[in-house]
N, C-alpha and C. Protein backbone atom coordinates (compact mmCIF):
# COMPACT_ATOMS: atom_id res chain seq x y z
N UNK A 1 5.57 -63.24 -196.70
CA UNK A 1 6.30 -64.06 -197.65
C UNK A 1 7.79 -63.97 -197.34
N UNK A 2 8.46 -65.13 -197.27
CA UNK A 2 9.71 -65.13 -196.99
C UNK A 2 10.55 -64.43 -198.12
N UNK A 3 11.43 -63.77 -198.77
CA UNK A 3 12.62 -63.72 -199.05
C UNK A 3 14.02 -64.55 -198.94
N UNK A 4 14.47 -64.57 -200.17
CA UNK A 4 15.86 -64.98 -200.32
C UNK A 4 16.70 -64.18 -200.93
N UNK A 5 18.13 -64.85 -200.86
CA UNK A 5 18.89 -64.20 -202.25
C UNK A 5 19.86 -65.16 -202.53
N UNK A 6 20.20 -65.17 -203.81
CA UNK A 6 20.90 -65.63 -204.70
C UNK A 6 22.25 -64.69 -205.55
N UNK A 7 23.02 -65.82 -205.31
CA UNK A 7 24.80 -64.98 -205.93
C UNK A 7 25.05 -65.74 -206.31
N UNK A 8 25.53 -65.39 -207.81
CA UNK A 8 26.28 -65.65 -208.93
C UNK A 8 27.36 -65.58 -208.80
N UNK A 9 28.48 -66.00 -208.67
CA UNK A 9 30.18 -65.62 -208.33
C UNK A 9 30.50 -66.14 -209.43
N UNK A 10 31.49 -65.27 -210.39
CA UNK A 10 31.76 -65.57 -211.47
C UNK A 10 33.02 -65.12 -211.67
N UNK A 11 34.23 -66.07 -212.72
CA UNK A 11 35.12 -66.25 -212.60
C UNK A 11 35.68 -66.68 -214.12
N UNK A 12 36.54 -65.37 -214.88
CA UNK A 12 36.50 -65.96 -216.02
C UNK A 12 34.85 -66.06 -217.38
N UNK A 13 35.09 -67.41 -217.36
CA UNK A 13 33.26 -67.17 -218.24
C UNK A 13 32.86 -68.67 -217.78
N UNK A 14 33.29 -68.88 -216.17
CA UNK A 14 32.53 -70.07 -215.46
C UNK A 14 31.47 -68.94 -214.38
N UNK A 15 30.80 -69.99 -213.67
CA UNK A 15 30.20 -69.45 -212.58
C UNK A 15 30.21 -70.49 -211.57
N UNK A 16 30.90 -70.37 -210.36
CA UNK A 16 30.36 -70.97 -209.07
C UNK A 16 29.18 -71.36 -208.81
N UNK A 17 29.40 -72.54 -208.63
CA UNK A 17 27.51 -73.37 -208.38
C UNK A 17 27.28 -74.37 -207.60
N UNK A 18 25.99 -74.38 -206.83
CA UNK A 18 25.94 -75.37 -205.75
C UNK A 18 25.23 -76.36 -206.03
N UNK A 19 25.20 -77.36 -205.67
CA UNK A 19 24.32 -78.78 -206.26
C UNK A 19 23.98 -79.29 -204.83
N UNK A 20 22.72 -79.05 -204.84
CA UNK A 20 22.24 -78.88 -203.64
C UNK A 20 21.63 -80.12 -203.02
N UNK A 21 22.06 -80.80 -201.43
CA UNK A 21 21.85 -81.90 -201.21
C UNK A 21 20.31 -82.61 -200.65
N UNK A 22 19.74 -81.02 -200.50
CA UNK A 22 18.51 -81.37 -199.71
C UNK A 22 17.79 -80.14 -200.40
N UNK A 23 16.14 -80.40 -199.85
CA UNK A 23 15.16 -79.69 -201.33
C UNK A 23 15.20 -78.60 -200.26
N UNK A 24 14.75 -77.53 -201.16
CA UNK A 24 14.13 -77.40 -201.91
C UNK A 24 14.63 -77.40 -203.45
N UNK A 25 14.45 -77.93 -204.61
CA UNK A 25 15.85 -77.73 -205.99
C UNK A 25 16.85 -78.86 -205.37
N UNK A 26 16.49 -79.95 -204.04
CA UNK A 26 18.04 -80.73 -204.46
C UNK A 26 18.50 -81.41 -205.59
N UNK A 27 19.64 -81.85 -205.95
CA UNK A 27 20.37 -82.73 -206.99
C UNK A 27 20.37 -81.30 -208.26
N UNK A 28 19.75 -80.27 -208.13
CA UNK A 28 19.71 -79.02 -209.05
C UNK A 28 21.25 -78.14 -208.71
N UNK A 29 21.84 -77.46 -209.96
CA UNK A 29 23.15 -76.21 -209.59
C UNK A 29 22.02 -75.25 -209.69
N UNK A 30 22.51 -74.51 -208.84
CA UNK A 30 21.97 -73.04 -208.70
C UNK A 30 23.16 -71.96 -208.19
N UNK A 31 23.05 -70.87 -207.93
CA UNK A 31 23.74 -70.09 -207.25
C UNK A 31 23.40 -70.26 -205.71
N UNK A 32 24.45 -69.50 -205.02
CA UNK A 32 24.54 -69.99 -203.64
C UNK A 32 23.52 -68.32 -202.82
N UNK A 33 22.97 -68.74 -201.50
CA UNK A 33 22.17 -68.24 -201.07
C UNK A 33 21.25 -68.32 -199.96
N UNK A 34 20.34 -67.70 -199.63
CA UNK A 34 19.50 -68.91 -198.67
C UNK A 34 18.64 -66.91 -198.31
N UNK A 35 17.78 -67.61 -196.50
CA UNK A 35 16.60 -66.99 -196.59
C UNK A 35 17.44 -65.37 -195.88
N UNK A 36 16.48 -63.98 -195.91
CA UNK A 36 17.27 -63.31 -195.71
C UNK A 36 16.48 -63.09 -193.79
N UNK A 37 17.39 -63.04 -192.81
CA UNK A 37 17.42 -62.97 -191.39
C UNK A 37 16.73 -61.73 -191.03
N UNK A 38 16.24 -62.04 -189.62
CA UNK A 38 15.12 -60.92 -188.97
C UNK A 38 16.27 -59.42 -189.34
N UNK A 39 16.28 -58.19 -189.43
CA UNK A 39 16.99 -57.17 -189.13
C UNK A 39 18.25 -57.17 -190.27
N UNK A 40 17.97 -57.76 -190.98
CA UNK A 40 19.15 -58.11 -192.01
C UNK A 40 18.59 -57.66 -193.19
N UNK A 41 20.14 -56.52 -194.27
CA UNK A 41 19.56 -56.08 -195.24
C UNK A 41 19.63 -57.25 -196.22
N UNK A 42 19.24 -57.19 -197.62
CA UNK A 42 19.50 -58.13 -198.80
C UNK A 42 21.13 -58.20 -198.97
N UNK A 43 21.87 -57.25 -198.82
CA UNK A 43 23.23 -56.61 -199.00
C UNK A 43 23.97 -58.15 -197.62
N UNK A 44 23.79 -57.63 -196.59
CA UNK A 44 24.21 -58.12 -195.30
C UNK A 44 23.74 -59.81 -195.95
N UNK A 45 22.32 -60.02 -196.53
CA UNK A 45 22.44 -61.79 -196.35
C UNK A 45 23.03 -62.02 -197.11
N UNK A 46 23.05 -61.25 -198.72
CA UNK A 46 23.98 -61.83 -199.48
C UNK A 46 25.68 -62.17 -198.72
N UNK A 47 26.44 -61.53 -198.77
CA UNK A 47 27.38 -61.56 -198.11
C UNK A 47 27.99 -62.73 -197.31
N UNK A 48 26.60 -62.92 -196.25
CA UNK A 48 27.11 -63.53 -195.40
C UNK A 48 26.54 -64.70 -195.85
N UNK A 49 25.78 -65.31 -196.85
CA UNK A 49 25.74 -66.48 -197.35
C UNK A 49 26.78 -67.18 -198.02
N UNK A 50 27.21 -65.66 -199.01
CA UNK A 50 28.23 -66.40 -199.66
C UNK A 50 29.49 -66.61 -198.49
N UNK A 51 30.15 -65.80 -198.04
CA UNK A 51 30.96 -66.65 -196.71
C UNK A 51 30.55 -67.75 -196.66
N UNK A 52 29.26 -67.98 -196.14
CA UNK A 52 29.32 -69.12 -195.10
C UNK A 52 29.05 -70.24 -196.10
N UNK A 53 28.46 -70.45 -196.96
CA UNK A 53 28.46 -71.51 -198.23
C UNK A 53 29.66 -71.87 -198.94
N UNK A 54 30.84 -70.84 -199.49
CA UNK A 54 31.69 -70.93 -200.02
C UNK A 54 33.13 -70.22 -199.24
N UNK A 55 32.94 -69.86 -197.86
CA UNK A 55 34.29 -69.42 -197.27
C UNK A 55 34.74 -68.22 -198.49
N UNK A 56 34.22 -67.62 -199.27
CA UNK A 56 34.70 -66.52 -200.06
C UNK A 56 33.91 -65.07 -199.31
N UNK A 57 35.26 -64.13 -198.63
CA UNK A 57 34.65 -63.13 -197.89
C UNK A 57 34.68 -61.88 -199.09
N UNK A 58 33.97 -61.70 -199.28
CA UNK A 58 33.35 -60.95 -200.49
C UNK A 58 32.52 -59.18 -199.65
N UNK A 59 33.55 -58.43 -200.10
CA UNK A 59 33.18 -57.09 -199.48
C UNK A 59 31.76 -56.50 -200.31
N UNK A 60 31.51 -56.84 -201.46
CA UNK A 60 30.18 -56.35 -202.42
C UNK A 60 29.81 -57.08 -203.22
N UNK A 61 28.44 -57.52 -203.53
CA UNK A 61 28.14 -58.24 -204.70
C UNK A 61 26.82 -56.58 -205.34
N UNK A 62 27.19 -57.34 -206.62
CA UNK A 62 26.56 -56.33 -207.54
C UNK A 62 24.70 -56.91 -207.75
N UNK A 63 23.95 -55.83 -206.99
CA UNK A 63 22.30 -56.37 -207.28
C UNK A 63 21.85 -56.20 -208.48
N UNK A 64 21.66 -57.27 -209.13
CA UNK A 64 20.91 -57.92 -210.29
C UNK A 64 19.15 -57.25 -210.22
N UNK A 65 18.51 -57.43 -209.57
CA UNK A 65 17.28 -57.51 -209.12
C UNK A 65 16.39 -58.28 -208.48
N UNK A 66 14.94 -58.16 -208.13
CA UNK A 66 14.38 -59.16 -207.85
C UNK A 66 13.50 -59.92 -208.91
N UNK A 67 13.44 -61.43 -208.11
CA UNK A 67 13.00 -62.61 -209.06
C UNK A 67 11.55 -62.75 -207.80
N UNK A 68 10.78 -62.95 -208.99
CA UNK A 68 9.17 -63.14 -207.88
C UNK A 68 8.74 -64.20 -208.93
N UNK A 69 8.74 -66.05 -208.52
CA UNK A 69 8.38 -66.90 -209.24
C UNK A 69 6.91 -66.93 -208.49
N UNK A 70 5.75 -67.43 -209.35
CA UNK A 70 4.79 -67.82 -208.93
C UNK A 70 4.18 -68.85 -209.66
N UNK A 71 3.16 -70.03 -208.68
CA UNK A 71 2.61 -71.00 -209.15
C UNK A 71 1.59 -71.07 -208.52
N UNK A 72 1.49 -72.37 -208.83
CA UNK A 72 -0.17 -73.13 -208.08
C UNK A 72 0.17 -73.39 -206.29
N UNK A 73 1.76 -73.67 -206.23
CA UNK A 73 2.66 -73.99 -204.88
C UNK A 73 2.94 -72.26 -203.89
N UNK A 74 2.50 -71.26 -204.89
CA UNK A 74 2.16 -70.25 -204.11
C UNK A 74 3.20 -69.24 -204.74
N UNK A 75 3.96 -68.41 -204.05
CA UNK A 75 5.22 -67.48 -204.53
C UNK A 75 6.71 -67.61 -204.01
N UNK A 76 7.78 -66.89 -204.66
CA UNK A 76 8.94 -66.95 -203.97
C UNK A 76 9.47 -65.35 -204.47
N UNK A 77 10.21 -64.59 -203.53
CA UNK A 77 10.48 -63.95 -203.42
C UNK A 77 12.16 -63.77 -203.42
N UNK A 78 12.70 -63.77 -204.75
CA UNK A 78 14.10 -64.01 -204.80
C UNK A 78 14.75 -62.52 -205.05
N UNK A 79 16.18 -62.05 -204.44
CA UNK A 79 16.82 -61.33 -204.81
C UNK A 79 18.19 -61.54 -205.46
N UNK A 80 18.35 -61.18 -206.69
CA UNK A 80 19.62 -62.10 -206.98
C UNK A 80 21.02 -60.92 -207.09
N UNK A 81 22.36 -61.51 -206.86
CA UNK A 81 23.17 -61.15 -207.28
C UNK A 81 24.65 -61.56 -207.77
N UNK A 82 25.70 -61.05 -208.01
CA UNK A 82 26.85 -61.08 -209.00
C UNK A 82 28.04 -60.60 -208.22
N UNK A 83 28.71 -61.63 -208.22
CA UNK A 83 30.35 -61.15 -207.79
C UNK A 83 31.11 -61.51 -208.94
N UNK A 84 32.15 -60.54 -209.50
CA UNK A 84 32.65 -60.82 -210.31
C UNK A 84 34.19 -60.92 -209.57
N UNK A 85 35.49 -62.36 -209.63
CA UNK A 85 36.44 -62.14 -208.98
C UNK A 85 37.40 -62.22 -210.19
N UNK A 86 38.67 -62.04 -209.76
CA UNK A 86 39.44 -61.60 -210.62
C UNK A 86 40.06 -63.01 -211.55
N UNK A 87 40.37 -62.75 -212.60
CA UNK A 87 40.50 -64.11 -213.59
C UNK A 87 41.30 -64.94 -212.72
N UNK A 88 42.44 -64.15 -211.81
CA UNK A 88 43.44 -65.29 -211.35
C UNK A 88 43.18 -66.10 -210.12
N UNK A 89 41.46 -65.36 -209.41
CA UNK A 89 41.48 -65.80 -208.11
C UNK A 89 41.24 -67.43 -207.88
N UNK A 90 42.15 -68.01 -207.10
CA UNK A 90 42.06 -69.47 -206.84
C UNK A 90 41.30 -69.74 -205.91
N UNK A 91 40.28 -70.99 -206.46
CA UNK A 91 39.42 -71.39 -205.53
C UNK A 91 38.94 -72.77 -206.10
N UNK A 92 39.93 -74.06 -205.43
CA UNK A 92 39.79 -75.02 -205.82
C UNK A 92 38.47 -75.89 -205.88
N UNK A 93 38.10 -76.64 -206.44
CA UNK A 93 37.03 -77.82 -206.67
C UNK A 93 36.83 -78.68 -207.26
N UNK A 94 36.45 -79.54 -206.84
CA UNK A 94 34.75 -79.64 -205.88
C UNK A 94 34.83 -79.01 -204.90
N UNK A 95 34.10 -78.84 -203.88
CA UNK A 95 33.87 -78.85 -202.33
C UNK A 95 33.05 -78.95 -201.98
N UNK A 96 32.92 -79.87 -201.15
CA UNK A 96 31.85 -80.35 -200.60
C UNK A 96 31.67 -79.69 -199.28
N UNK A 97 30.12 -78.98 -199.14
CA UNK A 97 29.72 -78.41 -197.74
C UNK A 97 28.54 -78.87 -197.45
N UNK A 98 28.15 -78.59 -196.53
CA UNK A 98 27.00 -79.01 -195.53
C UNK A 98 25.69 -78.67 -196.23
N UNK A 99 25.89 -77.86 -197.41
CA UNK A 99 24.65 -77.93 -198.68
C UNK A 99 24.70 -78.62 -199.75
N UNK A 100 25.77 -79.19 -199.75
CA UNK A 100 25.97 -79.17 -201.04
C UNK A 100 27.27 -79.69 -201.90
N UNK A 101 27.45 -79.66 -203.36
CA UNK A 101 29.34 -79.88 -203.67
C UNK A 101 29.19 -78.37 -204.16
N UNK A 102 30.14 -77.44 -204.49
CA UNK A 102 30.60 -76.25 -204.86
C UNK A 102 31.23 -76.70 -206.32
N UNK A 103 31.13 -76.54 -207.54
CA UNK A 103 32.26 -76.58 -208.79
C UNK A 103 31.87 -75.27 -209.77
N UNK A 104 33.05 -74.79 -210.30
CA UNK A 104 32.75 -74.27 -211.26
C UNK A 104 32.11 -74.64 -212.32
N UNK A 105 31.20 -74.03 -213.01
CA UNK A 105 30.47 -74.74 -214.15
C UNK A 105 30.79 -73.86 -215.17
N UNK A 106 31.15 -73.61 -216.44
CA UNK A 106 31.34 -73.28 -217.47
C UNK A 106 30.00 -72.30 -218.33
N UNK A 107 29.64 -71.19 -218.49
CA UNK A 107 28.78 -70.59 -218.49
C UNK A 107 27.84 -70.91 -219.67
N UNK A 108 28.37 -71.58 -220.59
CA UNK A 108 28.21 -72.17 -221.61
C UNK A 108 27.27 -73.67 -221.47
N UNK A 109 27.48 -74.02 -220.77
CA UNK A 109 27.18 -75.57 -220.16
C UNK A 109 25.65 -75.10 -219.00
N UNK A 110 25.79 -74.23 -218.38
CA UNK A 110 24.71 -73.43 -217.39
C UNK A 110 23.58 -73.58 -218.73
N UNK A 111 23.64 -72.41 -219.54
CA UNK A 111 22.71 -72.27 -220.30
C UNK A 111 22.62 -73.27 -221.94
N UNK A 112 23.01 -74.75 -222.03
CA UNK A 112 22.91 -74.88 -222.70
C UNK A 112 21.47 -76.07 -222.97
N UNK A 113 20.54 -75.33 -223.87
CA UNK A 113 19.39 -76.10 -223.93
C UNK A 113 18.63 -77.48 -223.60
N UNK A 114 19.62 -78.43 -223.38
CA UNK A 114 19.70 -79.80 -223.43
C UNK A 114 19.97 -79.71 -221.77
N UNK A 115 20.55 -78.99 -220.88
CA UNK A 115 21.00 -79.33 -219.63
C UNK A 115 19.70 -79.44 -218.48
N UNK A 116 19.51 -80.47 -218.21
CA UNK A 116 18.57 -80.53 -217.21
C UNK A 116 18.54 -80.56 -215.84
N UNK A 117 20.41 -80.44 -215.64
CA UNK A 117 20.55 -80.85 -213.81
C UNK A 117 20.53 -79.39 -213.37
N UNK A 118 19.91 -78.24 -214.12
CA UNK A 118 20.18 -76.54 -213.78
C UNK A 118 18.77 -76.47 -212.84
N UNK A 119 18.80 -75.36 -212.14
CA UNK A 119 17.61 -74.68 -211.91
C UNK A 119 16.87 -74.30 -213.41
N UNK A 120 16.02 -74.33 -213.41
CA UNK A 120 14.80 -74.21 -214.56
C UNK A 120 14.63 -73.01 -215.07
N UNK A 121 15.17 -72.29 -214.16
CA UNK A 121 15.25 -70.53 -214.87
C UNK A 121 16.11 -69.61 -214.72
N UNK A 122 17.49 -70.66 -214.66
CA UNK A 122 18.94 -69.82 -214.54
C UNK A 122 18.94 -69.37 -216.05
N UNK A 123 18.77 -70.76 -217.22
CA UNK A 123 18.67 -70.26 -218.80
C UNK A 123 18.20 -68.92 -218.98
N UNK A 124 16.71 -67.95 -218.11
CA UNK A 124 16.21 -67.44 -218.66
C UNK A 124 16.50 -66.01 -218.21
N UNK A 125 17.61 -66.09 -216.46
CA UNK A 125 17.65 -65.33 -215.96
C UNK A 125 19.42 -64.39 -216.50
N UNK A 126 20.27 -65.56 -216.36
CA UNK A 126 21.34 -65.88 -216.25
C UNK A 126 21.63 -64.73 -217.65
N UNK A 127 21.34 -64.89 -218.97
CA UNK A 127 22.14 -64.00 -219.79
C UNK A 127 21.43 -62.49 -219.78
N UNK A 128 20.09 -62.26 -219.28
CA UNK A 128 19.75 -61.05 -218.93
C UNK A 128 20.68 -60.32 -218.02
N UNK A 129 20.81 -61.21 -216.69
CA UNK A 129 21.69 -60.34 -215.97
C UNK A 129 23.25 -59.79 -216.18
N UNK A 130 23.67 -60.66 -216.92
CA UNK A 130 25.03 -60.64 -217.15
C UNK A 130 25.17 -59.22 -218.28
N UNK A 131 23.81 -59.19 -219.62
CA UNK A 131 24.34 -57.76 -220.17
C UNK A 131 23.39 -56.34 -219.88
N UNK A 132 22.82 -56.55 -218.82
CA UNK A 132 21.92 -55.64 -217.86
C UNK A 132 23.03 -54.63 -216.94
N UNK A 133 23.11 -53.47 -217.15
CA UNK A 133 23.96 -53.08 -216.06
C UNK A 133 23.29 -52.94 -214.40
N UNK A 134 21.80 -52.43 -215.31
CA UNK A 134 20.74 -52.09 -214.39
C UNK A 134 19.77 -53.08 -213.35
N UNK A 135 19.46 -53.21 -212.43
CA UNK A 135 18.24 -54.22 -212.04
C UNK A 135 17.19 -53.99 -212.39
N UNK A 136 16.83 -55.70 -212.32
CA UNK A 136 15.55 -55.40 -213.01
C UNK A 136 14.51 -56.13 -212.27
N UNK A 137 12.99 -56.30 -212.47
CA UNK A 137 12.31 -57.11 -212.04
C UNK A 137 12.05 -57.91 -212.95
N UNK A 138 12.08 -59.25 -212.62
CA UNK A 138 11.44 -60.53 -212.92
C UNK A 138 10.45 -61.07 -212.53
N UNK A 139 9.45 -61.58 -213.12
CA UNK A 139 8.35 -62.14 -212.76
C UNK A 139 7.97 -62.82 -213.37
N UNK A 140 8.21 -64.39 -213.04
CA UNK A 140 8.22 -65.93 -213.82
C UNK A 140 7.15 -66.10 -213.13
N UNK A 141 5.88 -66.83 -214.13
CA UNK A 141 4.94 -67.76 -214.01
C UNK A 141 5.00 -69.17 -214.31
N UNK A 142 4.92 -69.92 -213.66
CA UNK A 142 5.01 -71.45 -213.48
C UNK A 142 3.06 -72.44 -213.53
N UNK A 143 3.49 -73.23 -214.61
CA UNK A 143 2.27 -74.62 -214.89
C UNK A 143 2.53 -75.38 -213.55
N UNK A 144 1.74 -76.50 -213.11
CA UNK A 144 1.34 -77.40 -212.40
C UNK A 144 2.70 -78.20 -212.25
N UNK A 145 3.18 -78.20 -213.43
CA UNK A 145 4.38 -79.53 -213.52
C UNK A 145 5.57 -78.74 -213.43
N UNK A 146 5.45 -77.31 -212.99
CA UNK A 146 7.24 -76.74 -212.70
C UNK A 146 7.78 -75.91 -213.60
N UNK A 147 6.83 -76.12 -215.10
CA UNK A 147 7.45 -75.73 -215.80
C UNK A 147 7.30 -74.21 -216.44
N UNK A 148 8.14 -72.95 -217.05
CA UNK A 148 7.73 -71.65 -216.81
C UNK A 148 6.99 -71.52 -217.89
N UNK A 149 6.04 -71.02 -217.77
CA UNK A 149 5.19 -70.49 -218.98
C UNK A 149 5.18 -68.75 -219.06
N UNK A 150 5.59 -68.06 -218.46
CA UNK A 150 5.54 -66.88 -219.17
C UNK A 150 6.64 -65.56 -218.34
N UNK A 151 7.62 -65.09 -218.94
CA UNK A 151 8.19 -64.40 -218.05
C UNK A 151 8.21 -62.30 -218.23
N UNK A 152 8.23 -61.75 -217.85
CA UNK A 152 8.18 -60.19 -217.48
C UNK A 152 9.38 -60.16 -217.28
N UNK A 153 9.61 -59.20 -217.74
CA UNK A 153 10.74 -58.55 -217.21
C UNK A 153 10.58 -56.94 -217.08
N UNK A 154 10.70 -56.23 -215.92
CA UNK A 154 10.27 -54.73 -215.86
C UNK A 154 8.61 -55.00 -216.60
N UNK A 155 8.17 -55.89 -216.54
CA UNK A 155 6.40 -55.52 -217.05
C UNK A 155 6.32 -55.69 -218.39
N UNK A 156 7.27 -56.26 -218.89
CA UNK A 156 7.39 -56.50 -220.37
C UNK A 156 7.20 -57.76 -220.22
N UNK A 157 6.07 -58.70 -221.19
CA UNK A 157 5.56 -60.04 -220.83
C UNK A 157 6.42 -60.62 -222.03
N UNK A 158 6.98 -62.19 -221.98
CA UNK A 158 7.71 -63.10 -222.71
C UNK A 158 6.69 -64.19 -223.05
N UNK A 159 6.44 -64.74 -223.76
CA UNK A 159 5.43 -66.32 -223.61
C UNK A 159 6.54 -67.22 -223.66
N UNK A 160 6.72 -67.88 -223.29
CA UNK A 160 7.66 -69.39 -223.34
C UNK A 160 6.84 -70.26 -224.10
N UNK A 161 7.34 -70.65 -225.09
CA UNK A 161 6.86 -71.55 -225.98
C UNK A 161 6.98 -72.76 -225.60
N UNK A 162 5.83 -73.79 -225.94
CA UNK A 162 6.15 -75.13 -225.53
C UNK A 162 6.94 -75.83 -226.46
């Protein structure tokens, strides 16, 4: 099973987000990321994703945990994490890269119920991690149509209500 990872770069009480031009999740914001390389730690891809997605050379991101979604389409194996930069750091937008546009999104607007252009389980992931000091495991179950029906966290089961 392949692996990824995912970074949150956060700024203020926005978060850096990619709107992604091609699938898997295109026309979706997510955090920036991709698959992790032969001989390469989670540490090393994070890093060097975020460089190479956002030109931000970032000496540490803080590990969140892993995300293990599963469906009928099979599994994904996500590792996520968190850069927090300093309120004043400048980093203009839009920008448009070879994935994607880059904008800050307002953290408020990420998780607000009605928003549908998000990844589908930033809402569910997104304020766990932020008052978690610790990592954790996640383990989202997904219906036929995408949508999550039940989430764990550390083995603690959630039902998602329809």
């Amino acid at each position: 099973m392949q692996e990824y990872t995912v970074c949150f770069i956060q700024r203020n009480q926005q978060l850096l987000l990619l709107n992604r031009i091609r699938a898997p999740l295109m026309g979706l914001w997510n955090g920036v990321g991709g698959k992790i390389e032969n001989q390469e730690t989670i540490e090393e891809s994070v890093l060097r994703e975020v460089a190479e997605e956002t030109g931000i050379e970032a000496k540490q991101a803080d590990y969140k945990g892993e995300v293990i979604c599963e469906g009928t389409w099979g599994k994904l194996h996500l590792h996520f994490f968190w850069i927090n930069l300093p309120d004043k750091f400048i980093y203009q937008t839009p920008v448009g890269t070879d994935e994607g546009l880059l904008d800050w999104k307002d953290i408020q607007w990420i998780l607000h119920p009605d928003n549908l252009g998000i990844v589908n389980n930033l809402p569910v992931l997104i304020p766990d991690m932020m008052k978690s000091d610790n990592p954790q495991t996640y383990h989202l179950n997904y219906d036929d149509m995408g949508k999550i029906i039940s989430v764990s966290i550390n083995s603690a089961i959630h039902k998602i209500e329809a």
